[in-house]
PDB file of N, CA and C in Angstrom:
ATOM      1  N   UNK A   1      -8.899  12.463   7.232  1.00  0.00           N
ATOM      2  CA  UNK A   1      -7.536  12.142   7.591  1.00  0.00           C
ATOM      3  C   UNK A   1      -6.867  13.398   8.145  1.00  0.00           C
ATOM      4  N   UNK A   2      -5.854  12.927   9.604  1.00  0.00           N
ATOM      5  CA  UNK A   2      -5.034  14.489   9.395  1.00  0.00           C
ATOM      6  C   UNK A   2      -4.213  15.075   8.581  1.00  0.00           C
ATOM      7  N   UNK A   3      -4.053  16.027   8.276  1.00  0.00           N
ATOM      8  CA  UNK A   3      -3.053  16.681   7.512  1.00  0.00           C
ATOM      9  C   UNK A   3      -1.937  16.739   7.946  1.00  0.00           C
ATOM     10  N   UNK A   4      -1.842  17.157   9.280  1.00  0.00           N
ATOM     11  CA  UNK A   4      -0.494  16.733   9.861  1.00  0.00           C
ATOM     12  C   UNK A   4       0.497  15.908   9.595  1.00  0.00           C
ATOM     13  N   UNK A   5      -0.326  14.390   9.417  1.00  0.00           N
ATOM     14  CA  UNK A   5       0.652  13.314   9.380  1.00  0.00           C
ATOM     15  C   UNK A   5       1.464  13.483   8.138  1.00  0.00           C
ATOM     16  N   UNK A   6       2.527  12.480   8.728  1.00  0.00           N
ATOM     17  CA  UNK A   6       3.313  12.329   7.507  1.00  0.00           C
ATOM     18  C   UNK A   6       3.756  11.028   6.450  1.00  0.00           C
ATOM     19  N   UNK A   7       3.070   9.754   7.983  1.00  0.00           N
ATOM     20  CA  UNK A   7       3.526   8.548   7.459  1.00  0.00           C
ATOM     21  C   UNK A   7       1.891   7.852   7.736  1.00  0.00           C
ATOM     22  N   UNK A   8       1.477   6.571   7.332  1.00  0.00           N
ATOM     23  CA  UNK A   8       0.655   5.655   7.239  1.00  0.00           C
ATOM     24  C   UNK A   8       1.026   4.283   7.524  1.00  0.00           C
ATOM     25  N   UNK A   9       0.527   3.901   8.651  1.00  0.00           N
ATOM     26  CA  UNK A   9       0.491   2.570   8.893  1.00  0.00           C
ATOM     27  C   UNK A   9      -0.090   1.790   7.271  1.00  0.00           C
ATOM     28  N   UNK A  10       0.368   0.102   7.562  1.00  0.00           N
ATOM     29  CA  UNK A  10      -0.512  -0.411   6.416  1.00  0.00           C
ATOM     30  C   UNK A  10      -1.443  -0.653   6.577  1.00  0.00           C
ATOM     31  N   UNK A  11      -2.250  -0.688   7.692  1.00  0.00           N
ATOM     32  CA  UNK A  11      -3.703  -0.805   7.648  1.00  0.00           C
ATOM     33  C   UNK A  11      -4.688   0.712   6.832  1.00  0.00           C
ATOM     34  N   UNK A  12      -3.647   1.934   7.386  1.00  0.00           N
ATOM     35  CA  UNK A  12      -3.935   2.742   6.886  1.00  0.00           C
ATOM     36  C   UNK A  12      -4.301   3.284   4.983  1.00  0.00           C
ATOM     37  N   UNK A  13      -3.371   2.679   4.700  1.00  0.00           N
ATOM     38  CA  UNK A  13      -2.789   2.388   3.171  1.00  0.00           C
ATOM     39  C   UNK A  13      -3.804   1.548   2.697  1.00  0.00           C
ATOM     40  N   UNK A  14      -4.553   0.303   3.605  1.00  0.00           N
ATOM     41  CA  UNK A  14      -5.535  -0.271   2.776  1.00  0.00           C
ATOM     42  C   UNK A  14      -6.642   0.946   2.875  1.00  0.00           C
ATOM     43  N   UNK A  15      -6.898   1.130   4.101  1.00  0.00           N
ATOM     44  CA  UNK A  15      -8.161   1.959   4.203  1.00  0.00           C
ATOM     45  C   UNK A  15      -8.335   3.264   3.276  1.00  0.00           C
ATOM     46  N   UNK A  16      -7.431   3.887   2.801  1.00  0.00           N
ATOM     47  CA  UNK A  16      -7.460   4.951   2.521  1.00  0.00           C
ATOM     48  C   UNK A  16      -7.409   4.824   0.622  1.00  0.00           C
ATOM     49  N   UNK A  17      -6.162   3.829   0.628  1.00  0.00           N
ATOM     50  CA  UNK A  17      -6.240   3.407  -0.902  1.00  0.00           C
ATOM     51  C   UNK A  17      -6.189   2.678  -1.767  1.00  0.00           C
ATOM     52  N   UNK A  18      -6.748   1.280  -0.698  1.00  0.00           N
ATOM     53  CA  UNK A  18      -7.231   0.358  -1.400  1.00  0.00           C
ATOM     54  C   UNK A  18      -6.089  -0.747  -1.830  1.00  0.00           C
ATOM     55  N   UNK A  19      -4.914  -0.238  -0.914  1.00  0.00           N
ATOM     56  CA  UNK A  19      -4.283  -1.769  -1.003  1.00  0.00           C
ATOM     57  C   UNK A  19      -3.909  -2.338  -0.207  1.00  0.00           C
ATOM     58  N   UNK A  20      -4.259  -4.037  -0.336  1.00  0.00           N
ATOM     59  CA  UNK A  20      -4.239  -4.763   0.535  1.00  0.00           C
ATOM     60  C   UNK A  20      -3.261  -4.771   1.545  1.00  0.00           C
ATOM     61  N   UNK A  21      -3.124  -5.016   2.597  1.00  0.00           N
ATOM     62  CA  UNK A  21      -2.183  -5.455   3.517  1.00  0.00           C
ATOM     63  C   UNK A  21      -1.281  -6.646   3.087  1.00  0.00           C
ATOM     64  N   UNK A  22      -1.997  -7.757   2.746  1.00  0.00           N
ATOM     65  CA  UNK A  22      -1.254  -8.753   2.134  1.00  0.00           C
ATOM     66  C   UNK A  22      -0.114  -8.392   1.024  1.00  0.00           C
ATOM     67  N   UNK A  23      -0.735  -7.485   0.197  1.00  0.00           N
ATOM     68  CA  UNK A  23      -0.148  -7.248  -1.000  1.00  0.00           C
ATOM     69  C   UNK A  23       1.354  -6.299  -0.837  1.00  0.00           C
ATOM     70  N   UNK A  24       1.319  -5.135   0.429  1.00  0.00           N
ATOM     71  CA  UNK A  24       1.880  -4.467   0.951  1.00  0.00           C
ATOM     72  C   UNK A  24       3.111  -5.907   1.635  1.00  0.00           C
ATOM     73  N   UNK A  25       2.583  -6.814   2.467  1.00  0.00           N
ATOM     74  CA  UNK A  25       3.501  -7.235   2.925  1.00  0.00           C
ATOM     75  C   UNK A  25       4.791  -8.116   1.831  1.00  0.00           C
ATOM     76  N   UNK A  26       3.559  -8.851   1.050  1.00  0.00           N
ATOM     77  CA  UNK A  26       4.724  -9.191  -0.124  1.00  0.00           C
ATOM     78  C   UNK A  26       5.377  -8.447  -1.205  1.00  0.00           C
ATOM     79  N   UNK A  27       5.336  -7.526  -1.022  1.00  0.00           N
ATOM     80  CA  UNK A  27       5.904  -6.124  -2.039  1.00  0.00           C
ATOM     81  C   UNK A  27       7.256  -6.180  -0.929  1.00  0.00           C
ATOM     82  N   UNK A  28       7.259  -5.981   0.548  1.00  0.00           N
ATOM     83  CA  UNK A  28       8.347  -5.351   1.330  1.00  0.00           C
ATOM     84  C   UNK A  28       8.976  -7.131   0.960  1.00  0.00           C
ATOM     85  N   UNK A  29       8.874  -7.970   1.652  1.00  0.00           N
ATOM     86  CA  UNK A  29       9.442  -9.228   1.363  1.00  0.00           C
ATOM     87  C   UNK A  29      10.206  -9.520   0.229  1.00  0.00           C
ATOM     88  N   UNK A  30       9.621  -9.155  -0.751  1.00  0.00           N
ATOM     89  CA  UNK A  30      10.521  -9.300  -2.476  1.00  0.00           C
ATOM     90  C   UNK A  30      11.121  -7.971  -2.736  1.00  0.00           C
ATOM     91  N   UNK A  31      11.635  -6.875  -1.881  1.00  0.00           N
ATOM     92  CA  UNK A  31      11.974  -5.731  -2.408  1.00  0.00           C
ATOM     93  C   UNK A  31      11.433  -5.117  -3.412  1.00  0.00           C
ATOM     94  N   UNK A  32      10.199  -4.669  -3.880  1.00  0.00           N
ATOM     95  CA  UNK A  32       9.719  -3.770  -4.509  1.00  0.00           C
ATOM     96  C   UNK A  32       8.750  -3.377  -3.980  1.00  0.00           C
ATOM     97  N   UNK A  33       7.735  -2.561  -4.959  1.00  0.00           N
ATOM     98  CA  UNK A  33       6.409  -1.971  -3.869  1.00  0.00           C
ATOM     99  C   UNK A  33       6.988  -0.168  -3.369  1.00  0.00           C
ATOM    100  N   UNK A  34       5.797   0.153  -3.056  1.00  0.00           N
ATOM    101  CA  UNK A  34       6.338   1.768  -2.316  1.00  0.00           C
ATOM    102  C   UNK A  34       7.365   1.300  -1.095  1.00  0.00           C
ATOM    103  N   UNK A  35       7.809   2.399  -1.205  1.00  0.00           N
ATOM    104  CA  UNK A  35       9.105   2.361   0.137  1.00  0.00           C
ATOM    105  C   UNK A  35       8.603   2.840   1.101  1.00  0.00           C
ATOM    106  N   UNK A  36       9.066   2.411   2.242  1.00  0.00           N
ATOM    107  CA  UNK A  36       8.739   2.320   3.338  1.00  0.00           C
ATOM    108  C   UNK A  36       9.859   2.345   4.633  1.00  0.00           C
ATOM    109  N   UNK A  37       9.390   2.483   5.887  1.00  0.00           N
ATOM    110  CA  UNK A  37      10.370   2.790   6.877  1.00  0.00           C
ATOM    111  C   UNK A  37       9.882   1.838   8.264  1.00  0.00           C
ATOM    112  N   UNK A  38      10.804   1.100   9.206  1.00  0.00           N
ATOM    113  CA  UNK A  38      10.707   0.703  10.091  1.00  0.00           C
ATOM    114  C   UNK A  38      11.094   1.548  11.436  1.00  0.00           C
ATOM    115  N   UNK A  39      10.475   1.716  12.152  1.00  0.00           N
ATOM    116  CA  UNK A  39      10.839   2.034  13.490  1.00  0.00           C
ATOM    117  C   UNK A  39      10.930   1.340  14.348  1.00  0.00           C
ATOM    118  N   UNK A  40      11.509   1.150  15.783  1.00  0.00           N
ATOM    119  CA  UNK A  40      11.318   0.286  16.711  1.00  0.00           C
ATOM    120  C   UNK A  40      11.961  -0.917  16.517  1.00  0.00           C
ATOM    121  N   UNK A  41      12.314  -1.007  15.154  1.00  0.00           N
ATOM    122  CA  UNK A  41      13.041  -2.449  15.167  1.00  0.00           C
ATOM    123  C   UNK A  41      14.934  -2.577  15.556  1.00  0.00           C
ATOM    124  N   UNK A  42      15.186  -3.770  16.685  1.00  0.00           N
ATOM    125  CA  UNK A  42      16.109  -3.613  16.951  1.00  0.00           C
ATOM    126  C   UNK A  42      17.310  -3.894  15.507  1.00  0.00           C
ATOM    127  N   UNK A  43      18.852  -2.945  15.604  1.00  0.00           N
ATOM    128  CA  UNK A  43      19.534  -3.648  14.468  1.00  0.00           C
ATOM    129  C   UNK A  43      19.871  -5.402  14.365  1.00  0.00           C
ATOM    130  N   UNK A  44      20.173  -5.335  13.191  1.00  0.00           N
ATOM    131  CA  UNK A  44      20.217  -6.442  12.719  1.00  0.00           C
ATOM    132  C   UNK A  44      18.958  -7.256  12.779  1.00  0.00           C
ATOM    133  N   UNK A  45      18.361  -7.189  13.150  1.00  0.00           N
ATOM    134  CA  UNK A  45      17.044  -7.787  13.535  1.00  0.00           C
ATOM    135  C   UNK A  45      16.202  -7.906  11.935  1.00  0.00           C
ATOM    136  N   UNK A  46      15.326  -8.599  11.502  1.00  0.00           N
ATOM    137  CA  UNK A  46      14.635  -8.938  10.230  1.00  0.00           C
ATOM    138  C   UNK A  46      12.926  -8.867  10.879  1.00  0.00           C
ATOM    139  N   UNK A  47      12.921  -8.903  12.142  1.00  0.00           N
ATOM    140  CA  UNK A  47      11.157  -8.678  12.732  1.00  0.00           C
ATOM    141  C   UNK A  47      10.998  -7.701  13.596  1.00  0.00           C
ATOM    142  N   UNK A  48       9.967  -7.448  13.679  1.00  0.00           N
ATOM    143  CA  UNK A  48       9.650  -6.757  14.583  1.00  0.00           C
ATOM    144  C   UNK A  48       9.375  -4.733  14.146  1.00  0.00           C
ATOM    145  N   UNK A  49       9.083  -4.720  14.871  1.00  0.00           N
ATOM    146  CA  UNK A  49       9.297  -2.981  14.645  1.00  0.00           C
ATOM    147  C   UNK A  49       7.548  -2.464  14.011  1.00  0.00           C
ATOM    148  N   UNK A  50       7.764  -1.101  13.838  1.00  0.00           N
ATOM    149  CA  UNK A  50       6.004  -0.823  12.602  1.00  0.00           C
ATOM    150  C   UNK A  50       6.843  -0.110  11.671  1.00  0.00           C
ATOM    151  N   UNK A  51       5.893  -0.722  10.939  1.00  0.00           N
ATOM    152  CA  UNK A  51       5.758  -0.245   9.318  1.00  0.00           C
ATOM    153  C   UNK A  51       5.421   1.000   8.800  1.00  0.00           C
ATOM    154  N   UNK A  52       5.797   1.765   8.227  1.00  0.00           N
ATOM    155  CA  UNK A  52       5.285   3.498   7.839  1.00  0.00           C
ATOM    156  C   UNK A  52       5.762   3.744   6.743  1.00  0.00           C
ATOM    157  N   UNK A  53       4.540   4.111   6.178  1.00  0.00           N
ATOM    158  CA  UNK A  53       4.692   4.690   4.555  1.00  0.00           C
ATOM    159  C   UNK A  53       4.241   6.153   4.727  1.00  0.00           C
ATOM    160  N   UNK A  54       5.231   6.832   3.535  1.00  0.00           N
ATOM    161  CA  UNK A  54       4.970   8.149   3.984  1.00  0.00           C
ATOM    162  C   UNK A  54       4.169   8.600   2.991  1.00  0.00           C
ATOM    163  N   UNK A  55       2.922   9.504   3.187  1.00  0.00           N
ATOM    164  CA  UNK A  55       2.172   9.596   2.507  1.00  0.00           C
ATOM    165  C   UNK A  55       2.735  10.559   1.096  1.00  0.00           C
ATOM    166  N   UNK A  56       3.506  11.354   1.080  1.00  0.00           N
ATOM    167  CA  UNK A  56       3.653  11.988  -0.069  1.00  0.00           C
ATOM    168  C   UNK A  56       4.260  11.260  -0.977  1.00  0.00           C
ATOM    169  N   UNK A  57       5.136   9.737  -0.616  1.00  0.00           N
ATOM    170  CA  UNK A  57       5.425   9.126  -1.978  1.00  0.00           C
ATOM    171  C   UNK A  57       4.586   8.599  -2.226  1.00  0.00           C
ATOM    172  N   UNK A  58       3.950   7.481  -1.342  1.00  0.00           N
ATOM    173  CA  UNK A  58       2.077   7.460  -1.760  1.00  0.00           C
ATOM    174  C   UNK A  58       1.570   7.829  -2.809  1.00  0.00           C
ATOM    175  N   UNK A  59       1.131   9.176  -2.974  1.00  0.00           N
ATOM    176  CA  UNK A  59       0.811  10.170  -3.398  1.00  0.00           C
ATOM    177  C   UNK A  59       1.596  10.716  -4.878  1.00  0.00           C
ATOM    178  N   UNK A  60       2.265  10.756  -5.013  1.00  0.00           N
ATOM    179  CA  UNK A  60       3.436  10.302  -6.153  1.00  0.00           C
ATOM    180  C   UNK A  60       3.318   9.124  -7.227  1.00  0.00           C
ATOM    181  N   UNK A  61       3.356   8.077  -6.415  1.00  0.00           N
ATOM    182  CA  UNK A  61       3.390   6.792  -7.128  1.00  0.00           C
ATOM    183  C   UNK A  61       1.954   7.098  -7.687  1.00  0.00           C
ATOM    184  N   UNK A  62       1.138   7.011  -6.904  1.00  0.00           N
ATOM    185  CA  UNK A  62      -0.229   7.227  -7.856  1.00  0.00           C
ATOM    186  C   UNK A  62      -0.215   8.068  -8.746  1.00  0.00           C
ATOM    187  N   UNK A  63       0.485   9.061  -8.614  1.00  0.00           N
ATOM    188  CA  UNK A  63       0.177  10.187  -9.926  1.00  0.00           C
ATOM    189  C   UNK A  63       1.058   9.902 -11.039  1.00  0.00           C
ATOM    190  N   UNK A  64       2.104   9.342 -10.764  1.00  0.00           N
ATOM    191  CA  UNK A  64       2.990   8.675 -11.692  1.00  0.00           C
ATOM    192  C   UNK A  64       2.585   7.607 -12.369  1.00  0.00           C
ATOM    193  N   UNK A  65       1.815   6.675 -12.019  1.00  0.00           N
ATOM    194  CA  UNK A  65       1.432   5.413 -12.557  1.00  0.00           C
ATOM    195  C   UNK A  65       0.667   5.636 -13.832  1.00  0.00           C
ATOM    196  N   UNK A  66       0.576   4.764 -15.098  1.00  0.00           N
ATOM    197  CA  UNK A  66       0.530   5.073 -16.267  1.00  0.00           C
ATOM    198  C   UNK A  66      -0.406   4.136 -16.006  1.00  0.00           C
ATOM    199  N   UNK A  67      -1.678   4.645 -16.418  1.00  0.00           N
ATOM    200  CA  UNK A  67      -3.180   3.474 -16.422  1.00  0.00           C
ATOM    201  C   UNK A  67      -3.523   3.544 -17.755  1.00  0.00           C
ATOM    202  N   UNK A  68      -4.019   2.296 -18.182  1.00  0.00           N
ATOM    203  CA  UNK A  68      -4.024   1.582 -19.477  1.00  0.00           C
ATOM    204  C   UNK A  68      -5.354   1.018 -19.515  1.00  0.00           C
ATOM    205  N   UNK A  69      -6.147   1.217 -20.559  1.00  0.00           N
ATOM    206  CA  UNK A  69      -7.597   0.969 -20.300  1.00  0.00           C
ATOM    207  C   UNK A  69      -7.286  -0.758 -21.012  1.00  0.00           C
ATOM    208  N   UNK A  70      -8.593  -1.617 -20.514  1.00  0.00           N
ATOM    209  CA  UNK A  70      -7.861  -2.549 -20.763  1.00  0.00           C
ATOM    210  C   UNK A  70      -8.611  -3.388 -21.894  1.00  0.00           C
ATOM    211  N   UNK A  71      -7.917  -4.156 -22.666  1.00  0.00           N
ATOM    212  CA  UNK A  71      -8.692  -4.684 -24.486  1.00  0.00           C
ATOM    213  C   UNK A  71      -9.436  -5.221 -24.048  1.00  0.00           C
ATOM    214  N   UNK A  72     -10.521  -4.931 -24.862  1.00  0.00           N
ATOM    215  CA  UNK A  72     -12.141  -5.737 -24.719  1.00  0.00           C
ATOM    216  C   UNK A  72     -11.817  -6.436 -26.204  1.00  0.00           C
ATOM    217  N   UNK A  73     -11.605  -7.938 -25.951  1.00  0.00           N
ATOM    218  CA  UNK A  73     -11.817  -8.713 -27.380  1.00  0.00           C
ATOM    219  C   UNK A  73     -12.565  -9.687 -27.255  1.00  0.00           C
ATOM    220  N   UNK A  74     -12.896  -9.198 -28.529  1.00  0.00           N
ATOM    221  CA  UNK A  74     -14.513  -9.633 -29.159  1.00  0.00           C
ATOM    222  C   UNK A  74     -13.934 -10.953 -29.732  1.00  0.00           C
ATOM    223  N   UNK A  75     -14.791 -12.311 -29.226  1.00  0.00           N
ATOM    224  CA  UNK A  75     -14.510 -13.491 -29.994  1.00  0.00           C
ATOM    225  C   UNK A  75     -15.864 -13.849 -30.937  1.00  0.00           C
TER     226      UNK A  75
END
């Protein structure tokens, strides 16, 4: 990847860390999910434009996220 960049398409975001596009789109739709930025889209407008996530909150959220191993029960 370059270092340069600063933002990630969502195709990028799957490729790199494994989450879906789908999942990305219904995260922006219901307001939650990583934040994100539109360009190109005219105001007022609700379509159109690209999508860009910037990689250092990315990067954040993952390190922030509290992983929980998960119960193995025995029946």
């Amino acid at each position: 990847m370059n270092t340069n960049r600063k933002y990630l398409r969502p195709s990028e975001v799957e490729e790199i860390y494994g989450i879906k596009q789908g999942t990305l789109a219904k995260q922006r739709s219901h307001g939650f999910g990583l934040p994100f930025v539109v360009i190109g889209r005219k105001p007022r407008k609700r379509k159109g434009g690209i999508i860009l996530y910037d990689i250092e909150v990315i990067e954040e959220a993952f390190k922030s996220t509290n992983r929980v191993e998960p119960i193995n029960y025995e029946k």
